[in-house]
Protein backbone atom coordinates (compact mmCIF):
# COMPACT_ATOMS: atom_id res chain seq x y z
CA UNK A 1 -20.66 20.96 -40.67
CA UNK A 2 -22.98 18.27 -39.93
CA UNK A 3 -24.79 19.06 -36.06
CA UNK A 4 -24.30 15.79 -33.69
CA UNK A 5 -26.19 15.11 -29.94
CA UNK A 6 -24.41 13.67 -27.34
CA UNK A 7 -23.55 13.72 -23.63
CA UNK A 8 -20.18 15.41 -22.94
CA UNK A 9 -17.99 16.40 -19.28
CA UNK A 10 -17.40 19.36 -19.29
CA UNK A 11 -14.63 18.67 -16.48
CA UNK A 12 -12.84 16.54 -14.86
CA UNK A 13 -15.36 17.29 -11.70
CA UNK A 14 -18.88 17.51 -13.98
CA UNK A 15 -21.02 14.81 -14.66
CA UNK A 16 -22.21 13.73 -18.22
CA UNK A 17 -24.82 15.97 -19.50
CA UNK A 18 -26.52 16.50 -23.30
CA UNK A 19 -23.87 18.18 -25.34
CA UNK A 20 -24.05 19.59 -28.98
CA UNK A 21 -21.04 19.62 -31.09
CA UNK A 22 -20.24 19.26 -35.33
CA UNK A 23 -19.05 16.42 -36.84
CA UNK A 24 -16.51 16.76 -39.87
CA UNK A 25 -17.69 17.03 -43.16
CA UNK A 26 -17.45 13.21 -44.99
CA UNK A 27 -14.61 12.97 -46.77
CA UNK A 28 -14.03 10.42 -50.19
CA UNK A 29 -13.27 7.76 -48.10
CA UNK A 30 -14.97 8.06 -45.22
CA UNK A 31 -18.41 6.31 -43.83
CA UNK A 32 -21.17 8.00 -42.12
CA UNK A 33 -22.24 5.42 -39.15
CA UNK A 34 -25.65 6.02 -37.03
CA UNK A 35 -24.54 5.02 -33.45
CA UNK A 36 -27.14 2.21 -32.03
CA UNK A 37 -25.50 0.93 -29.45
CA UNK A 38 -21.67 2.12 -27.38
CA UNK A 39 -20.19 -0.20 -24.30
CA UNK A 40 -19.39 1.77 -21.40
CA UNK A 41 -15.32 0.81 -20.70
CA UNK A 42 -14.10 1.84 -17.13
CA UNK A 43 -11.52 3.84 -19.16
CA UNK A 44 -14.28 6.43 -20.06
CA UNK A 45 -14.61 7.01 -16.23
CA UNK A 46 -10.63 7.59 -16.05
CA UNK A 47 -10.58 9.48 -19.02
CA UNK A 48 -13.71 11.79 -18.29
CA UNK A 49 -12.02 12.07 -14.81
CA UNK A 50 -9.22 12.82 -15.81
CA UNK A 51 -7.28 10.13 -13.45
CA UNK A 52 -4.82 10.04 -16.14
CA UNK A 53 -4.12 13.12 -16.97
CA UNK A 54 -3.81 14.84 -20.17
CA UNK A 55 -8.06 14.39 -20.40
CA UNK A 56 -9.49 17.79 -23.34
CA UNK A 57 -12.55 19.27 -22.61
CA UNK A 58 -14.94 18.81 -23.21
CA UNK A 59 -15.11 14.72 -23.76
CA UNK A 60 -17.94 12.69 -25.37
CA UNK A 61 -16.56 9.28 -24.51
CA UNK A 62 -17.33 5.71 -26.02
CA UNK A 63 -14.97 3.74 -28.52
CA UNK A 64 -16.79 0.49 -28.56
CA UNK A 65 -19.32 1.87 -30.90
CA UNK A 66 -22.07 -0.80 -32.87
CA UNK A 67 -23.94 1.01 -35.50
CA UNK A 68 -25.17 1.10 -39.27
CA UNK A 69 -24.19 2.88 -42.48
CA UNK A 70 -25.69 5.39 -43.44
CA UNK A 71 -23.67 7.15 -46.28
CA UNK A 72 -20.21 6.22 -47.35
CA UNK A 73 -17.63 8.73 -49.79
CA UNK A 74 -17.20 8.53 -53.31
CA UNK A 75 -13.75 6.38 -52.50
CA UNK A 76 -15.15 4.07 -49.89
CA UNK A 77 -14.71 0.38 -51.17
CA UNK A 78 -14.98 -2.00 -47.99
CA UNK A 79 -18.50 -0.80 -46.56
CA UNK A 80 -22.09 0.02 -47.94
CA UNK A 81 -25.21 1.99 -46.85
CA UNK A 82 -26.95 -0.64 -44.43
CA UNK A 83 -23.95 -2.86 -43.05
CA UNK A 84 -23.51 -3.40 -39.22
CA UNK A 85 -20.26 -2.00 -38.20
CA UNK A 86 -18.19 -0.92 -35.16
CA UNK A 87 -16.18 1.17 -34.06
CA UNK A 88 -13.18 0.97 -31.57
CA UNK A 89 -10.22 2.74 -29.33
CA UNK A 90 -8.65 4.27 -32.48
CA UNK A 91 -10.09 6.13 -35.66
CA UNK A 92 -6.48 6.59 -37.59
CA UNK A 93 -2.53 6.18 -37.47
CA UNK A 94 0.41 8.00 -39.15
CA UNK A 95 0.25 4.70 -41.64
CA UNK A 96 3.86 5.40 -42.21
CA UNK A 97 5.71 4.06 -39.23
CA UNK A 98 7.15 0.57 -38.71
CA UNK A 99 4.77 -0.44 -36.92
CA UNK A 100 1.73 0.80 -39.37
CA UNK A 101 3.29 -0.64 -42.33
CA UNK A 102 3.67 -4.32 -40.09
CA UNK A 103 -0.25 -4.22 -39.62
CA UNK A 104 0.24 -3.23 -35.83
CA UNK A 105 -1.30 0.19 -35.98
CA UNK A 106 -2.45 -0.01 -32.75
CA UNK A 107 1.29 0.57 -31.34
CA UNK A 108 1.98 3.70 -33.81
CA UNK A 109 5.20 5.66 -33.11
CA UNK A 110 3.94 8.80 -34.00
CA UNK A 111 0.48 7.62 -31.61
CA UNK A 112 -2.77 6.55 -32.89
CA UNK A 113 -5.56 8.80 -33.26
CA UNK A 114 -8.06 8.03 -30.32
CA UNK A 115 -11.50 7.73 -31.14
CA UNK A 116 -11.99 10.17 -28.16
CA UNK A 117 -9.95 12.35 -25.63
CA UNK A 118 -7.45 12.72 -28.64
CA UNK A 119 -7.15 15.07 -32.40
CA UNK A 120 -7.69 14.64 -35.26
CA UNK A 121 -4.41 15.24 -37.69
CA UNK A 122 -5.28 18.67 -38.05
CA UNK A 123 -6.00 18.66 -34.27
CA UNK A 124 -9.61 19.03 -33.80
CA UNK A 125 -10.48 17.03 -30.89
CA UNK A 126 -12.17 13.42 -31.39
CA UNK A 127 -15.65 12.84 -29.89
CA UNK A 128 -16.80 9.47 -29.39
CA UNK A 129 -20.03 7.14 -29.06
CA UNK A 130 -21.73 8.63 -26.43
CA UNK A 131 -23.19 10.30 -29.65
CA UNK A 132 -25.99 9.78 -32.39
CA UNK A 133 -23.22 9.09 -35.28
CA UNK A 134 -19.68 9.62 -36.24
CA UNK A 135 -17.69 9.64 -39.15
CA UNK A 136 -14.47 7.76 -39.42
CA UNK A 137 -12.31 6.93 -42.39
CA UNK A 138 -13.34 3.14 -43.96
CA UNK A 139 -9.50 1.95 -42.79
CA UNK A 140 -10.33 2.13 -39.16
CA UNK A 141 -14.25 1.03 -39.46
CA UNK A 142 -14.89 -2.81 -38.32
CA UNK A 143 -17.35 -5.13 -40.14
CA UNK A 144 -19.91 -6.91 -37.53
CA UNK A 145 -21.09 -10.34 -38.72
CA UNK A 146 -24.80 -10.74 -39.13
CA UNK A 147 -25.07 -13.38 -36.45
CA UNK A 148 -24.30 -10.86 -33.63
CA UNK A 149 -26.69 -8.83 -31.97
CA UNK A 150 -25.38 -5.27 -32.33
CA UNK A 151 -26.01 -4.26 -28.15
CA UNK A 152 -24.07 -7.26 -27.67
CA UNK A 153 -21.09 -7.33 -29.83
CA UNK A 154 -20.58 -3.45 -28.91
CA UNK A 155 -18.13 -4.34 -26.31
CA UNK A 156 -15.98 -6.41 -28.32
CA UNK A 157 -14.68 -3.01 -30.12
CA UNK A 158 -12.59 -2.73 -26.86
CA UNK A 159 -12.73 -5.55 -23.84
CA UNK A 160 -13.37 -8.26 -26.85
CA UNK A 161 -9.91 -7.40 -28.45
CA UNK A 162 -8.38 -6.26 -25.21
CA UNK A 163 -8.07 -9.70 -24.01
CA UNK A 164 -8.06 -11.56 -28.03
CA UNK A 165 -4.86 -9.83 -28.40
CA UNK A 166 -2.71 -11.53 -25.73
CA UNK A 167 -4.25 -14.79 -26.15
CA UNK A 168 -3.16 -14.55 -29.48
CA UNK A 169 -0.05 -13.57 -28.72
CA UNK A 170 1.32 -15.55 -26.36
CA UNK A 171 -0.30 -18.44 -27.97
CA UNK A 172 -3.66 -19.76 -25.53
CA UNK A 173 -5.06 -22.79 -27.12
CA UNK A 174 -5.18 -26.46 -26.70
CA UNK A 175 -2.92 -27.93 -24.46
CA UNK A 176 -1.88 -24.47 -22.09
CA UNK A 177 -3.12 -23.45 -19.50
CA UNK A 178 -4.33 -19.95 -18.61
CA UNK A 179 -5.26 -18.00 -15.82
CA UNK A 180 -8.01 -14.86 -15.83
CA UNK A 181 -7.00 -12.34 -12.84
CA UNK A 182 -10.97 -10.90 -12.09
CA UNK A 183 -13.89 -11.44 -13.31
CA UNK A 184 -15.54 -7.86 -14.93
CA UNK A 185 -16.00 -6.30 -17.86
CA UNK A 186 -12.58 -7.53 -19.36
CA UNK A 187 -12.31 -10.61 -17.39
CA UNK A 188 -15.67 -12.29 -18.61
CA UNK A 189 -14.69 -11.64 -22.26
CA UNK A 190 -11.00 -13.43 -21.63
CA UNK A 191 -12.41 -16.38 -20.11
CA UNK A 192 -15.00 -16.56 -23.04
CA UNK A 193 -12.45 -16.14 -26.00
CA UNK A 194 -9.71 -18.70 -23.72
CA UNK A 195 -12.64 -20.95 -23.68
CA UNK A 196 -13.05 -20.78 -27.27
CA UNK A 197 -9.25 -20.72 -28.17
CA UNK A 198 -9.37 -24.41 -26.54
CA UNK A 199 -7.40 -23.60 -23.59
CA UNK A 200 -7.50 -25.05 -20.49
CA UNK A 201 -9.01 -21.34 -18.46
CA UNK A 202 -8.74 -20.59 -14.72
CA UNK A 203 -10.53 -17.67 -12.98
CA UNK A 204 -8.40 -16.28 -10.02
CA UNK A 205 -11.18 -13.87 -8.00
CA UNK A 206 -10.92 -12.55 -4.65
CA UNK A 207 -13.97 -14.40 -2.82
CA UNK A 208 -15.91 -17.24 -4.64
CA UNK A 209 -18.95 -15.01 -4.92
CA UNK A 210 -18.98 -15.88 -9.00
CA UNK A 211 -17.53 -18.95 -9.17
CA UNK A 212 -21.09 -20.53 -10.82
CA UNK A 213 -20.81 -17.51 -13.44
CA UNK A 214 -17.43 -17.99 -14.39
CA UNK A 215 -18.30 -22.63 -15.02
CA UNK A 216 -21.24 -20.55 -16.65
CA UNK A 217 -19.20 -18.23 -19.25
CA UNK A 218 -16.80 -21.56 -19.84
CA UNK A 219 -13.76 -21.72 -16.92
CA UNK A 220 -12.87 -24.72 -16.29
CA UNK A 221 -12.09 -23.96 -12.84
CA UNK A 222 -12.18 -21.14 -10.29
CA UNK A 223 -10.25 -20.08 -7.25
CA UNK A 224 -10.48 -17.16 -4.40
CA UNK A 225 -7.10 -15.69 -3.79
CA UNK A 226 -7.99 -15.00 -0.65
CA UNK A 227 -7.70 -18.26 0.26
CA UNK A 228 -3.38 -18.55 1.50
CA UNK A 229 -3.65 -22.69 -0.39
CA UNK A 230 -4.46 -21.47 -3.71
CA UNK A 231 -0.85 -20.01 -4.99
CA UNK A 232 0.65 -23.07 -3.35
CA UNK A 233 -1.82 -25.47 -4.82
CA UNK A 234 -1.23 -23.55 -8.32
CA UNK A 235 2.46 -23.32 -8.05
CA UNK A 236 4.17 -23.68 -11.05
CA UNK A 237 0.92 -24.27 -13.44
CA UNK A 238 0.36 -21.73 -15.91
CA UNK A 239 1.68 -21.44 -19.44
CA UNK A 240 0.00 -17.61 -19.14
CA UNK A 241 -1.77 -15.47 -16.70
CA UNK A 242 -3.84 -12.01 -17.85
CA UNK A 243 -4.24 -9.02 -15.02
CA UNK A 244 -7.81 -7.51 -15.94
CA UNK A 245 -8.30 -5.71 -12.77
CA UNK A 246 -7.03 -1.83 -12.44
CA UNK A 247 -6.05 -1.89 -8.84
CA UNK A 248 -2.24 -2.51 -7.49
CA UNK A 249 -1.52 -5.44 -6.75
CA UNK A 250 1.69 -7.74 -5.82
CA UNK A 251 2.70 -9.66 -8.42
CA UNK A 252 4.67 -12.26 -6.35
CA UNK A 253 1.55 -14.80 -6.02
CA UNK A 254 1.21 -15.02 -9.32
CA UNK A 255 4.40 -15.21 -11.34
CA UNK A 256 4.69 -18.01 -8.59
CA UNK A 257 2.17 -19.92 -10.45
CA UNK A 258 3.49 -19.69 -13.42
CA UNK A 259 5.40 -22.29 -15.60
CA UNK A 260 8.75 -22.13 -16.26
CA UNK A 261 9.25 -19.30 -19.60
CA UNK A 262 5.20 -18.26 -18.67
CA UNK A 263 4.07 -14.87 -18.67
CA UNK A 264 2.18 -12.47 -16.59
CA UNK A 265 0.27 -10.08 -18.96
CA UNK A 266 -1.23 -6.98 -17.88
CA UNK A 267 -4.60 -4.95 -19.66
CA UNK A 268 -6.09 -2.95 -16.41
CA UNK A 269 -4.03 0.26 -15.37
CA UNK A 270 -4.57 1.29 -11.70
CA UNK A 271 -3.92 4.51 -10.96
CA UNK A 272 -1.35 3.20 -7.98
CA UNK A 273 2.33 0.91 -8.56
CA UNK A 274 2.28 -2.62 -7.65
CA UNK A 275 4.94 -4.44 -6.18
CA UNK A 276 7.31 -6.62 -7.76
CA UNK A 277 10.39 -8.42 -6.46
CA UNK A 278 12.84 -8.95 -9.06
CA UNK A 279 13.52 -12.63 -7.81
CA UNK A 280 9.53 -13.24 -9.16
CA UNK A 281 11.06 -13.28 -12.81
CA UNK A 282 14.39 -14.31 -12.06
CA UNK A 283 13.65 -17.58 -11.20
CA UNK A 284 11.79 -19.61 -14.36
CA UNK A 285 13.09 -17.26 -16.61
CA UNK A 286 9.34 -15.34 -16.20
CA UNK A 287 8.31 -12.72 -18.08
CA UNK A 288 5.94 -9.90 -16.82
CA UNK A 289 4.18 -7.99 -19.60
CA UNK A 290 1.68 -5.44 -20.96
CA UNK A 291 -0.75 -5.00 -23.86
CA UNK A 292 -2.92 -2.19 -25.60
CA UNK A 293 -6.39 -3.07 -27.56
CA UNK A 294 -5.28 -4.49 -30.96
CA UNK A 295 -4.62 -3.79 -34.77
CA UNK A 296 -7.70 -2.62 -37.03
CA UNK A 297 -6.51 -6.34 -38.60
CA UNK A 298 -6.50 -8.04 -35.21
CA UNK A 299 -9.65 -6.51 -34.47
CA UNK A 300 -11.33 -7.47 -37.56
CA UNK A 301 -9.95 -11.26 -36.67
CA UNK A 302 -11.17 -11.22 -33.15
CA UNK A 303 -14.98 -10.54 -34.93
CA UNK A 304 -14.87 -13.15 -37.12
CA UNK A 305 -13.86 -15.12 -34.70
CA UNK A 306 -16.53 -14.23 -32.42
CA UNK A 307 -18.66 -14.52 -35.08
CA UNK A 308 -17.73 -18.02 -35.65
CA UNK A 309 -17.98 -19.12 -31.85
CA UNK A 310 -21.47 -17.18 -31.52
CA UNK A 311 -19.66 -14.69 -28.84
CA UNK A 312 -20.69 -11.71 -27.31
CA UNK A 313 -20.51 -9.53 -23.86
CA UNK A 314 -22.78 -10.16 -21.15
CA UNK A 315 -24.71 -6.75 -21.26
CA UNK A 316 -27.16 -4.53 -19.29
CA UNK A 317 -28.65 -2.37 -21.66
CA UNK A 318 -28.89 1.48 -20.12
CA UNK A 319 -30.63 4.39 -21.57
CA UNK A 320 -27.96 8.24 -22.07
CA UNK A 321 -29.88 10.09 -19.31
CA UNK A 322 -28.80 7.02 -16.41
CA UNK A 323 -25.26 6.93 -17.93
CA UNK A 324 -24.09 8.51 -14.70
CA UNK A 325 -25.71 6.27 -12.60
CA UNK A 326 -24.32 3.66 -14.89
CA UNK A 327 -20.54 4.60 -13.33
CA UNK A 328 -21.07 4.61 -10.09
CA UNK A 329 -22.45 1.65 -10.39
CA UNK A 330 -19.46 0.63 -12.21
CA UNK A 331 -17.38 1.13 -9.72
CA UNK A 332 -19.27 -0.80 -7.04
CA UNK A 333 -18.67 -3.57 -9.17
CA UNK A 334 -22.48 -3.78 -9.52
CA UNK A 335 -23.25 -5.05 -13.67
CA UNK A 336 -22.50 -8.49 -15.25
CA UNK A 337 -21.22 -7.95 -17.31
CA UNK A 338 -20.88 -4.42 -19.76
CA UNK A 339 -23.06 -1.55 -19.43
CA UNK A 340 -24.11 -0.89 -22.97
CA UNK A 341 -26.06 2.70 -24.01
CA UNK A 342 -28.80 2.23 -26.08
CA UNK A 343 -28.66 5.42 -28.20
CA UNK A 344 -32.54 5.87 -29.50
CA UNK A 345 -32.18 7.10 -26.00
CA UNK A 346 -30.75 10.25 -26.50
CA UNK A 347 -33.61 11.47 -29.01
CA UNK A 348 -35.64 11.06 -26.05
């Protein structure tokens, strides 16, 4: 079995540290990828954590994995020794199920095969980026475009399609408008790709402390929810609004500013229940709503996209050994906008 390096918890109480493990044998239609570059999600803190629950030890984290071919099976048709690729949340699917067979393998019945803290159908466990390469089948493998710089398109595996997915969805373009709940990780990448989708885009922060980033990264405007005018002065505005922050929240405020038929769309997961009164939706028929990464299809779409529209994550590259640092940080809030590993670092 092939040997692979990485940095693995050990528990839900260790911090990362270097980790050995093996690597399946490639199969006929599977490609060989050197990892250059993986985007640090705050899911890989809950996960390695275990603030979820269910977390297998031990857990090399990263699914939004940037990297180049090195070998490819006998079968392998879409990919070639040399191409950029990426990796993202998932590395297979029962391909069977309704929702396979519609192109939405993302939302499997039987569950998707998570590129780490999950099995393989045999049930080995999956390891993920924080590693010098992996090897995935060519179905679930994601073709960069040659404009974007690897470091920088890493995070699109995950926060990139994260927020494409509802836009798409529920339709952002020209003519709606559309509001972006926090400005992170997720939230920079949603008012980029809202931007680019030709919609009208509103950041709703706490404080005003990044209003000049968020003109910067294309919003057309930006307001403080602190402030008691700003649900009032929005009242009734937004064709769509997308939750990217993990913390509970009431939801009153903003189905308030939402159109008649709009929707509230969540992507973070606190750990604690927000608040909702029923009367929120009830009035102007409002819809409050969730959504999970996106197809390998979707996925694919969202790069060409961004490959179209020149877009990437706002990064701050970090080496394996400060990946620990790299949370804490994290959680302070303290990056603009994606903490991305460079992995040369871990020969080091």
């Amino acid at each position: 079995m092939p040997q692979a390096s990485g940095y693995a918890a050990q528990s839900a109480k260790a911090p990362l540290a270097p980790f050995s493990f093996e690597r399946r044998e490639p199969r006929e239609h599977d490609v060989n990828i050197e990892i250059k570059f993986c985007g640090i999600c705050h899911s890989d803190i809950h996960q390695a954590r275990d603030e979820w629950g269910g977390s297998i030890f031990p857990m090399v984290p990263g699914h939004e994995i940037a990297g180049i071919v090195t070998s490819v099976g006998s079968g392998v048709t879409k990919f070639k020794v040399g191409d950029k690729v990426g990796v993202g949340c998932f590395v297979d699917s029962c391909r069977q199920c309704a929702e396979c067979v519609k192109g939405e393998d993302n939302y499997c019945l039987v569950g998707m095969n998570a590129t780490y803290n999950g099995r393989e159908k045999d049930g080995t466990p999956t390891y993920g980026g924080y590693s010098d390469h992996i090897v995935v089948d060519e179905n679930y493998v994601l073709s960069i475009p040659d404009n974007l710089p690897l470091d920088a398109a890493a995070p699109l595996l995950c926060a990139g399609i994260t927020l494409y997915s509802p836009l798409k969805h529920w339709n952002a373009g020209p003519g709606k408008k559309v509001g972006i709940v926090g400005l992170g990780g997720l939230g920079h990448m949603g008012v980029k790709l809202s931007h680019a989708l030709g919609a009208q885009t509103v950041v709703l922060s706490q404080s005003m402390k990044k209003a000049d980033d968020a003109k910067r990264l294309g919003a057309d405007e930006f307001y403080a929810m602190s402030d008691p005018e700003t649900a009032k002065k929005l009242a009734g505005s937004f064709d769509l609004i997308i939750s990217t922050v993990g913390v509970a929240m009431d939801f009153g405020p903003y189905l308030a500013m939402l159109k008649k038929d709009g929707a509230m769309v969540l992507v973070g997961a606190p750990e604690d229940s927000s608040t909702l009164n029923s009367f929120s939706l009830i009035v102007g028929r409002k819809s409050l709503a969730g959504s999970m990464i996106g197809s390998i299809k979707e996925t694919q779409e969202m790069l060409d996209f961004c490959g179209e529209k020149n877009i990437v994550s706002d990064i701050e590259i970090t080496p394996i050994d400060k990946v620990n640092e790299a949370y804490e940080r994290m959680l302070k809030s303290d990056v603009r906008y994606r903490f991305v590993i460079d992995l040369s670092t871990l020969k080091a």
